[in-house]
N, C-alpha and C. Protein backbone atom coordinates (compact mmCIF):
# COMPACT_ATOMS: atom_id res chain seq x y z
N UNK A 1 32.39 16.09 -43.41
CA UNK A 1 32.51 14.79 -42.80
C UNK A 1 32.80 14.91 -41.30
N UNK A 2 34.13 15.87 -40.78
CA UNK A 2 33.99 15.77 -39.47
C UNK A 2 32.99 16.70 -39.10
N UNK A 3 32.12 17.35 -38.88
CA UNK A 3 30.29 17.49 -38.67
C UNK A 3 29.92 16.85 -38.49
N UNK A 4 29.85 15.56 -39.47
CA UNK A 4 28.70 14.71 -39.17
C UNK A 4 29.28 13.90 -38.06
N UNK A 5 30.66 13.64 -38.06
CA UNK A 5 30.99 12.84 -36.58
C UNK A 5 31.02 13.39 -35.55
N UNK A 6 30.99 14.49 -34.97
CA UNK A 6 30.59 15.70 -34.29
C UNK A 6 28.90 15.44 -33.92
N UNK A 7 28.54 15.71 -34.75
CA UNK A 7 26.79 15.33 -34.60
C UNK A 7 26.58 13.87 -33.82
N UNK A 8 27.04 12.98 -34.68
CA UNK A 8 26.80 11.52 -34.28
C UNK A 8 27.38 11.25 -32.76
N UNK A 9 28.48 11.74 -32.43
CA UNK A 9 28.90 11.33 -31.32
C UNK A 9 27.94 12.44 -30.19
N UNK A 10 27.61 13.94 -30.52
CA UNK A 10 26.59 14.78 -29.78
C UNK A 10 25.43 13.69 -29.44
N UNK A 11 24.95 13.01 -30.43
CA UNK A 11 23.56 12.37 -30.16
C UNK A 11 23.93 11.10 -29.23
N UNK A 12 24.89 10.47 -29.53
CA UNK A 12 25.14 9.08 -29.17
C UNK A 12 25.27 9.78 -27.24
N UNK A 13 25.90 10.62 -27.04
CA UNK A 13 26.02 11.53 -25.69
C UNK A 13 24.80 11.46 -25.06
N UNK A 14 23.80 12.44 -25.72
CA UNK A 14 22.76 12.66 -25.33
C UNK A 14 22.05 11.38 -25.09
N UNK A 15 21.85 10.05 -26.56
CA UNK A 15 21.06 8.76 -25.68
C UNK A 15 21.50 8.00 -24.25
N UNK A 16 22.59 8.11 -24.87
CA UNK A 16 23.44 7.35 -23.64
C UNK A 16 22.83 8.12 -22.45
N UNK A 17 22.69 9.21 -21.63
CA UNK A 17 22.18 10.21 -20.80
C UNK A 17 21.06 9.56 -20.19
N UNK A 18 20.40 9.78 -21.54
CA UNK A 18 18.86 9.53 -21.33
C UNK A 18 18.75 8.13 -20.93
N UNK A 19 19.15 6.88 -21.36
CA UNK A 19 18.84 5.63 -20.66
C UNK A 19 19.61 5.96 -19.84
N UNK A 20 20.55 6.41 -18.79
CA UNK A 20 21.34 6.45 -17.55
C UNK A 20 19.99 7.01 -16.54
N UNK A 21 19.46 8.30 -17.24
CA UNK A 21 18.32 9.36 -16.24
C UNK A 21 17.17 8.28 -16.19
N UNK A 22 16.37 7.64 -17.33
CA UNK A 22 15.69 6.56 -17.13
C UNK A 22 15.76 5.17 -15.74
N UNK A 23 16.99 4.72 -15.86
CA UNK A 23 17.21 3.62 -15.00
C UNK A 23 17.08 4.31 -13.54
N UNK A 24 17.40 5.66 -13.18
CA UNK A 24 18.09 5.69 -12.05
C UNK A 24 16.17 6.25 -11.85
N UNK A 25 15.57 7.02 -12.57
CA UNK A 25 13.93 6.88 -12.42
C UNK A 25 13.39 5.51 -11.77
N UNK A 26 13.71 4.83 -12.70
CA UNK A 26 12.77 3.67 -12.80
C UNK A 26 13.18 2.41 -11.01
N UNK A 27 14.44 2.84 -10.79
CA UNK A 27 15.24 2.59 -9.61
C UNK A 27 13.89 3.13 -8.32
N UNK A 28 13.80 4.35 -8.52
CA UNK A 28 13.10 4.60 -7.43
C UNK A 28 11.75 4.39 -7.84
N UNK A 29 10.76 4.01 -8.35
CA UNK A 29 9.40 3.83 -8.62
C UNK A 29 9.38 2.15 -8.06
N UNK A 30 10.53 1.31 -8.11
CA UNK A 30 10.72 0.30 -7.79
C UNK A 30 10.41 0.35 -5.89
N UNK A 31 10.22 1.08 -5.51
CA UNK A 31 10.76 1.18 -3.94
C UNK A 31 9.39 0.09 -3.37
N UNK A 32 9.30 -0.86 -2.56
CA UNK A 32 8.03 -1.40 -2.15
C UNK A 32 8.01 -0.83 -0.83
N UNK A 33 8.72 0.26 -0.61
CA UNK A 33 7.82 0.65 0.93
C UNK A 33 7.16 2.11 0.94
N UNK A 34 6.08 2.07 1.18
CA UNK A 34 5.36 3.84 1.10
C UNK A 34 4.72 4.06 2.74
N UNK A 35 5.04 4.84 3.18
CA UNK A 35 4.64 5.49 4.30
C UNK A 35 4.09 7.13 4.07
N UNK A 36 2.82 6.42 5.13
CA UNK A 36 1.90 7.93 4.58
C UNK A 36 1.69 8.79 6.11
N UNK A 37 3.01 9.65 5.94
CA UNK A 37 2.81 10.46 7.35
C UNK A 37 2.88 11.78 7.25
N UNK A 38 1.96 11.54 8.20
CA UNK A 38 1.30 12.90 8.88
C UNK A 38 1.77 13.43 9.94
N UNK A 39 2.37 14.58 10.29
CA UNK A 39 2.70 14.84 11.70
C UNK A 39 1.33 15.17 12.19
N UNK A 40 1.11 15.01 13.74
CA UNK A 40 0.26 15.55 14.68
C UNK A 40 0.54 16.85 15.46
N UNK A 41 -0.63 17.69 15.74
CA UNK A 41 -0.38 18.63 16.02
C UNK A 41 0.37 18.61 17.38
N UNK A 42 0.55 17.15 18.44
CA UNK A 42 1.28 17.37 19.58
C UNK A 42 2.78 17.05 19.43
N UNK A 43 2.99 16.34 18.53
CA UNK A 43 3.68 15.50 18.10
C UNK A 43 4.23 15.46 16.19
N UNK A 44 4.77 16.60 16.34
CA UNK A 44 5.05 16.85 14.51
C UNK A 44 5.99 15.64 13.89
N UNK A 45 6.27 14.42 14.68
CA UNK A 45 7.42 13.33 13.47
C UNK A 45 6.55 12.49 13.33
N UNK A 46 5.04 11.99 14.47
CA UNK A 46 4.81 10.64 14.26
C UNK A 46 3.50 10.72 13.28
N UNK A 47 3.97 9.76 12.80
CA UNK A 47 2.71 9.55 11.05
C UNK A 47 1.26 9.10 11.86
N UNK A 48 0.16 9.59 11.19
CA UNK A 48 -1.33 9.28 11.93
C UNK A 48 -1.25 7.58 11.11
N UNK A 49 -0.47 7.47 9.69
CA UNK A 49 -0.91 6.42 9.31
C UNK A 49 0.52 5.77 8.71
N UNK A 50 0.33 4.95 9.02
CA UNK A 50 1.49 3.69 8.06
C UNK A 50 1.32 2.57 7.31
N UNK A 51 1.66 2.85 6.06
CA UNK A 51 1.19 1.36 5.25
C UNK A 51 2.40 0.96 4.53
N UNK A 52 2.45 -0.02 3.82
CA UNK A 52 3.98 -0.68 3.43
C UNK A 52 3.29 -1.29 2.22
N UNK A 53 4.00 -1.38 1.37
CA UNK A 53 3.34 -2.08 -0.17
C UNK A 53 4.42 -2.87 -0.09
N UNK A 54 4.05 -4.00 -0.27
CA UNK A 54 4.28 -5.70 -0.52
C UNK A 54 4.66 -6.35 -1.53
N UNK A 55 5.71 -7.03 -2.28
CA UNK A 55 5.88 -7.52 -3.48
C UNK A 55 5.07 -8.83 -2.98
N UNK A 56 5.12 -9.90 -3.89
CA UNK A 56 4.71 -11.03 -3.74
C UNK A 56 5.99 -11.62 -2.96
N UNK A 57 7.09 -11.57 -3.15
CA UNK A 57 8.14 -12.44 -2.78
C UNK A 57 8.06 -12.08 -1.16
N UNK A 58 7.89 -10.67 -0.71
CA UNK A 58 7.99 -9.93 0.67
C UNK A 58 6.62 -10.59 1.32
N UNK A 59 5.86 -10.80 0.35
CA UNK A 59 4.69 -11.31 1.14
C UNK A 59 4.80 -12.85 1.62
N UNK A 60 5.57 -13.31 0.54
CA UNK A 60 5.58 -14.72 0.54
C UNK A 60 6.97 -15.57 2.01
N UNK A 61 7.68 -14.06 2.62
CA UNK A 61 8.80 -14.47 3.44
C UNK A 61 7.81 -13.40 4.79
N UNK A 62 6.94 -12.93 4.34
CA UNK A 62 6.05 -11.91 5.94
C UNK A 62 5.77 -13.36 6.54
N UNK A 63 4.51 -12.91 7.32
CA UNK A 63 3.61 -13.55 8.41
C UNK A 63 2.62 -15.02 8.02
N UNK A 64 2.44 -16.14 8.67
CA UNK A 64 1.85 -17.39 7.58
C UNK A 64 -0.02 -16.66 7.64
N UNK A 65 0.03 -15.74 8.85
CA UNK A 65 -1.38 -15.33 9.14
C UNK A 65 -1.91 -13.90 9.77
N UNK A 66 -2.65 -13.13 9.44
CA UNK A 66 -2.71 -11.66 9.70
C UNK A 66 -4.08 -11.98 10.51
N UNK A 67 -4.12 -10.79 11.26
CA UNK A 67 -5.33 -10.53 12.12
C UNK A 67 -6.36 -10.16 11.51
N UNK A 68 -6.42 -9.29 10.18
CA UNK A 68 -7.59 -8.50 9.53
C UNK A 68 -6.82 -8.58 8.15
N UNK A 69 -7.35 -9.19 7.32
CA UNK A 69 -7.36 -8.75 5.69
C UNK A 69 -8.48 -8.20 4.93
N UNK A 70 -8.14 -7.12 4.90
CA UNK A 70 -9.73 -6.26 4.23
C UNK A 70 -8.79 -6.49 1.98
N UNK A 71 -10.24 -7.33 1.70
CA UNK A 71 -9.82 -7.66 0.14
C UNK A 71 -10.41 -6.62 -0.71
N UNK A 72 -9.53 -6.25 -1.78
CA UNK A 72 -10.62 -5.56 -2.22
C UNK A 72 -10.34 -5.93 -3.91
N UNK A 73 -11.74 -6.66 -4.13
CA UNK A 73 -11.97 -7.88 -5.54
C UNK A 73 -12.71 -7.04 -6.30
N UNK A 74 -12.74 -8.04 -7.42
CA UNK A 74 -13.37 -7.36 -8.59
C UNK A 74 -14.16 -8.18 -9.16
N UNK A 75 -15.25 -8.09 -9.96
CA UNK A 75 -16.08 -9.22 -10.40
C UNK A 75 -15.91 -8.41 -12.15
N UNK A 76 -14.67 -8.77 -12.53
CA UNK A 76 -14.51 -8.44 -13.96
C UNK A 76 -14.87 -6.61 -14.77
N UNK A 77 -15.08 -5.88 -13.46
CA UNK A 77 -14.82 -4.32 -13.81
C UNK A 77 -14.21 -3.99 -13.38
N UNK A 78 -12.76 -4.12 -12.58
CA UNK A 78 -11.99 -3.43 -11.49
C UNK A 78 -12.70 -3.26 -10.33
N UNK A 79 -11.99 -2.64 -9.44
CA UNK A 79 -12.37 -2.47 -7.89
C UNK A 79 -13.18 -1.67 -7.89
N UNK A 80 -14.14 -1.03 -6.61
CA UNK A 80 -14.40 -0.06 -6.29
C UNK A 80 -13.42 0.94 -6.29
N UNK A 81 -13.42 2.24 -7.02
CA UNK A 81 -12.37 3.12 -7.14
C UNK A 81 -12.76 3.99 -5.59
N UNK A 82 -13.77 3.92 -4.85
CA UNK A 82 -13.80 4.68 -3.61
C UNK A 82 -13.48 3.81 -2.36
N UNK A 83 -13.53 2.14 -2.57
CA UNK A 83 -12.89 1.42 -1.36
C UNK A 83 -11.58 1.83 -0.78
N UNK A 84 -10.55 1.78 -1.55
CA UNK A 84 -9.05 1.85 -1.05
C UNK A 84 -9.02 3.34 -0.38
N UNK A 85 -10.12 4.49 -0.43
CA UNK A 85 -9.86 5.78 0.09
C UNK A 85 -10.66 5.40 1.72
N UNK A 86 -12.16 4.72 1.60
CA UNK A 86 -12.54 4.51 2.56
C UNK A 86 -11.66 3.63 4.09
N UNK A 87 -10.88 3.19 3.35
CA UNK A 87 -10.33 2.01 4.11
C UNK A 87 -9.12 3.40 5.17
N UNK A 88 -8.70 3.80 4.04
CA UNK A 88 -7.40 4.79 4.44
C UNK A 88 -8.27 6.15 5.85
N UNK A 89 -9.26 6.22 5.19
CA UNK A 89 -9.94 7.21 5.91
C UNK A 89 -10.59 6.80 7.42
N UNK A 90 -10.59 5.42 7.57
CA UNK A 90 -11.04 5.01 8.77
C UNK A 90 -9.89 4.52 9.44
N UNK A 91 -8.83 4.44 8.93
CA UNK A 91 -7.49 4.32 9.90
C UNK A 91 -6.85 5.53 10.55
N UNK A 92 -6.96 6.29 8.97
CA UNK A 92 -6.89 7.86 9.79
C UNK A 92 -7.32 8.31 10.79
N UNK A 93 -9.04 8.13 10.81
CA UNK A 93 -9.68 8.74 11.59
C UNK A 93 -9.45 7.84 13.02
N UNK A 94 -9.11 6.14 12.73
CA UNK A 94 -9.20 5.62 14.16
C UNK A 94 -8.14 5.94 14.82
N UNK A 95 -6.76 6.81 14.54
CA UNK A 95 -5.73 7.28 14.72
C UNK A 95 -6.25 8.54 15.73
N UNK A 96 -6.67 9.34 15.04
CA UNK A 96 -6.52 10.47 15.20
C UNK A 96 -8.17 10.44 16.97
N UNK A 97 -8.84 9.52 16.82
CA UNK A 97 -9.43 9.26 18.25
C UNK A 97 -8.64 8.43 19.14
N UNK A 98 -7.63 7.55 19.04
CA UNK A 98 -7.55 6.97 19.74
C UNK A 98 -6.26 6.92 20.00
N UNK A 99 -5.45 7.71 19.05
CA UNK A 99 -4.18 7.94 19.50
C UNK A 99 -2.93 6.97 19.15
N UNK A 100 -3.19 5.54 18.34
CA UNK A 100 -2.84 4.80 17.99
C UNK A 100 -2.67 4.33 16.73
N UNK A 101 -1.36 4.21 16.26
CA UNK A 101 -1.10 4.14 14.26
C UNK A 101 -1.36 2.86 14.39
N UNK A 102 -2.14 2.82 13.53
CA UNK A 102 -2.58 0.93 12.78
C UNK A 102 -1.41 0.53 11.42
N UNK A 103 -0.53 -0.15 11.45
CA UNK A 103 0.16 -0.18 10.46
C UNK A 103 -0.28 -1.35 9.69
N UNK A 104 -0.17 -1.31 8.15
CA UNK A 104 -0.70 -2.47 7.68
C UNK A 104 -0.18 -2.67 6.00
N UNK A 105 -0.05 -3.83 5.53
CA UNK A 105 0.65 -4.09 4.13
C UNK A 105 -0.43 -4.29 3.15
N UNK A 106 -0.20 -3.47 2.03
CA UNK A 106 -0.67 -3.20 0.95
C UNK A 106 0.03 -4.60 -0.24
N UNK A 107 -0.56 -5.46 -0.26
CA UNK A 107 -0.45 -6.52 -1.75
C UNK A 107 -1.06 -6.88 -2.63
N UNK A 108 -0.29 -5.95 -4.00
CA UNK A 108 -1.57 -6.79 -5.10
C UNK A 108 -1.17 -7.71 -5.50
N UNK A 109 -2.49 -8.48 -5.88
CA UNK A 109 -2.29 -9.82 -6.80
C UNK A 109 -3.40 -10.12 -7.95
N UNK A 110 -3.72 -9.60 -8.67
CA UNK A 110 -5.11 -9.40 -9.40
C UNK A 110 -4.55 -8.67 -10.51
N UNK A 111 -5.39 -8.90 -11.94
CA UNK A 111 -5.02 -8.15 -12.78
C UNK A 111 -5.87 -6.81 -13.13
N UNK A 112 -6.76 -6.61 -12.10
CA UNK A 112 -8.06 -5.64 -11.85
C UNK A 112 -7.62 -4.73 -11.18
N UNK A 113 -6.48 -4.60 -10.58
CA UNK A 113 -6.34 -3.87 -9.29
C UNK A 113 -6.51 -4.45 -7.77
N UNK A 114 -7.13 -5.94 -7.23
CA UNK A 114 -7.27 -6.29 -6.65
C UNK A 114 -6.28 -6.56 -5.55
N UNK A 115 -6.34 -5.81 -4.53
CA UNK A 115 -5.15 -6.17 -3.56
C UNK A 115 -5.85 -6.33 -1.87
N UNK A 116 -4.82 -6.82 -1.37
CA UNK A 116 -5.09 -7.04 0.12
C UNK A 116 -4.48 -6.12 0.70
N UNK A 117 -5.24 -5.42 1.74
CA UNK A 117 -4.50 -4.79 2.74
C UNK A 117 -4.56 -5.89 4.42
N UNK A 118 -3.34 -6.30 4.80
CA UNK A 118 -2.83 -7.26 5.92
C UNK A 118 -2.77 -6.03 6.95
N UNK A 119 -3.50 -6.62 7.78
CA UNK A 119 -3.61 -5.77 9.39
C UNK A 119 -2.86 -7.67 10.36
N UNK A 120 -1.56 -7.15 11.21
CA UNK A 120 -0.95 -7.78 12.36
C UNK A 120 -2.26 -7.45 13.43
N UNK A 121 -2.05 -6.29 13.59
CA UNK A 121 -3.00 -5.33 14.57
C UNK A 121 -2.48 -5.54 15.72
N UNK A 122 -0.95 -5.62 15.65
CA UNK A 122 -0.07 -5.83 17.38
C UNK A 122 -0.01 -4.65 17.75
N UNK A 123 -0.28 -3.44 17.35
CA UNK A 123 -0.45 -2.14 17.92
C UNK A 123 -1.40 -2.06 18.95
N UNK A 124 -2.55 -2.69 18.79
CA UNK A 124 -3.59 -2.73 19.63
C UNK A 124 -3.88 -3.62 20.51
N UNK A 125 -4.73 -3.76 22.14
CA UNK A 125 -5.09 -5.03 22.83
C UNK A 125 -5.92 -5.96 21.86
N UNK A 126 -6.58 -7.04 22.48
CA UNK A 126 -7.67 -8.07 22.40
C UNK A 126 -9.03 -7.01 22.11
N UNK A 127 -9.43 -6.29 22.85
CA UNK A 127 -10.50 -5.47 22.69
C UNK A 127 -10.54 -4.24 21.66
N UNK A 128 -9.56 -3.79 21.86
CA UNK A 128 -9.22 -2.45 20.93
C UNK A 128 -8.94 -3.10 19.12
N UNK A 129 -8.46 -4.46 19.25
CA UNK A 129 -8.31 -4.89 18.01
C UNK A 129 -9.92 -5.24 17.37
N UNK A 130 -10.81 -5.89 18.60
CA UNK A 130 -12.38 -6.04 18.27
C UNK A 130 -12.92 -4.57 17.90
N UNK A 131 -13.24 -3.84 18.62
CA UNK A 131 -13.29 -2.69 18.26
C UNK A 131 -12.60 -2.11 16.73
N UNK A 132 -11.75 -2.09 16.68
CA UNK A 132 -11.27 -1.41 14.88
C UNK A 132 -12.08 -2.43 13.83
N UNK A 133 -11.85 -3.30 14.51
CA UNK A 133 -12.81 -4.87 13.23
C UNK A 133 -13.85 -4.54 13.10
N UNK A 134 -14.82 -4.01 14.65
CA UNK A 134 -16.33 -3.46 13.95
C UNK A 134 -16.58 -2.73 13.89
N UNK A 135 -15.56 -1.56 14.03
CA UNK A 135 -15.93 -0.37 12.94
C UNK A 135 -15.46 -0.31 11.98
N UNK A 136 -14.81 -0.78 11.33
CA UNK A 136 -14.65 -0.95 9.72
C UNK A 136 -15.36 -1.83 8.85
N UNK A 137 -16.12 -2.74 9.77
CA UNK A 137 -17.35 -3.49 9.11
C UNK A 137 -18.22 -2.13 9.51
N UNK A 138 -18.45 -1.80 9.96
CA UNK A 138 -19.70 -1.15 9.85
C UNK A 138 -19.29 0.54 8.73
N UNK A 139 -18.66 0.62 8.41
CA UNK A 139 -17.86 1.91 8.13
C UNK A 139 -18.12 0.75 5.81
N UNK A 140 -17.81 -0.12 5.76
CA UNK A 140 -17.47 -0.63 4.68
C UNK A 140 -19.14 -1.76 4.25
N UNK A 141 -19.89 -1.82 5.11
CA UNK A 141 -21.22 -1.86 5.13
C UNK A 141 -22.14 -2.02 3.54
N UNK A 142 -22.55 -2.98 2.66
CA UNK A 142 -23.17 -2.42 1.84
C UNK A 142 -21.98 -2.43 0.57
N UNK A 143 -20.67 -2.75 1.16
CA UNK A 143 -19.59 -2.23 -0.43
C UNK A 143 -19.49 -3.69 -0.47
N UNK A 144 -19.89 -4.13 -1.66
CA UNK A 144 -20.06 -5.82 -2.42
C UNK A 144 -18.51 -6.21 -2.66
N UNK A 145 -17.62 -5.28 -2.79
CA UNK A 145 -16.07 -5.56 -3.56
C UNK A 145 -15.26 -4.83 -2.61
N UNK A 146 -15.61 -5.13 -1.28
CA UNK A 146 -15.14 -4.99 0.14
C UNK A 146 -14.91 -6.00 0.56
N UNK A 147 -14.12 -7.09 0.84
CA UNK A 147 -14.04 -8.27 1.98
C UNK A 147 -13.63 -7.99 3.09
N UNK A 148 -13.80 -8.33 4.38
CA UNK A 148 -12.70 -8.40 5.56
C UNK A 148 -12.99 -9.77 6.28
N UNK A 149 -11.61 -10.38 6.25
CA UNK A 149 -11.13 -11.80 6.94
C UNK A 149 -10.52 -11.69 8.20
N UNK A 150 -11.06 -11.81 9.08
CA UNK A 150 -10.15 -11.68 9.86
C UNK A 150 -9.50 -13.32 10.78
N UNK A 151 -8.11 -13.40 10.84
CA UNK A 151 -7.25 -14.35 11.18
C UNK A 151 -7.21 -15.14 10.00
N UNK A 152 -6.73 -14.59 8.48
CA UNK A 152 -6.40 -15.26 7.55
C UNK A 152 -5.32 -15.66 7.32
N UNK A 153 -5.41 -16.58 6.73
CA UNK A 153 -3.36 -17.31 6.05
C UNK A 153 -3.60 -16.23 5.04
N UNK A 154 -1.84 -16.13 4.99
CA UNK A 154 -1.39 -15.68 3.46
C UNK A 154 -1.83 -16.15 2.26
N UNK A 155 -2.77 -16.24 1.47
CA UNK A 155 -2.59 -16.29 0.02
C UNK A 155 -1.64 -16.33 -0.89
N UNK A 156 -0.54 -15.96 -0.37
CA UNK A 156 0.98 -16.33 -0.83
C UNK A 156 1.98 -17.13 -0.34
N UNK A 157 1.56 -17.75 0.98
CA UNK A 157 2.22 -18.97 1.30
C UNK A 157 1.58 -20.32 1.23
């Protein structure tokens, strides 16, 4: 008999553990901000790229209107699984010519995967902001489940 209460209280130890190691997991998967940096070879702290993932509520207290919303929809198969890399790859690359991080918020709202990426684009002038707009139209060219809006309201306000 005292064995088995020995045992029972060993296990009751061990669950207890395990939902404690769970929560404090699940704590950080919760985080809505991701930054994707890169050091530069002149400059090893500053990131080539910055993006921020968005709850709805964060979206719904951000900006009433963004400079560039590139959408990326679904017509009932999910997204393009190669849009969200293309998008990342032409910020990179407009970084890495021009010397300037484009920062921008990542929000889904879709049950497809469908999310907005929100460009401010206060990093850049009047011209330099025209410029990134048409090369990422021309860079995203041809992709049907590509949108870009530019000077849109929030969808969440």
């Amino acid at each position: 008999m005292r064995t088995l209460k020995i045992i029972g209280f060993v296990v009751l130890a061990i669950s207890l553990n395990a939902c404690k190691s769970s929560k404090n997991s699940s704590d950080n998967s919760n985080k809505s901000e991701a930054e994707i940096v890169e050091p530069t070879p002149s400059n090893p702290t500053r990131p080539l790229v910055s993006m921020e993932v968005w709850t709805r509520e964060q979206a719904m207290a951000g900006p009433d209107t963004f400079r560039m919303v590139v959408s990326f929809i679904s017509i009932g198969a999910g997204t393009d699984p190669e849009a969200k890399a293309i998008l990342e790859s032409y910020v990179y690359d407009y970084k890495l010519k021009n010397n300037k991080v484009v920062s921008y918020y990542t929000i889904p709202w879709g049950r497809e995967g469908e999310v907005d990426c929100c460009f401010t684009l206060e990093e850049l002038n009047a011209s330099e902001q025209n410029n990134f707009i048409d090369g990422l139209n021309k860079v995203i060219q041809g992709k049907e489940l590509i949108q870009i809006t530019e000077n849109m309201k929030s969808r969440f306000k």
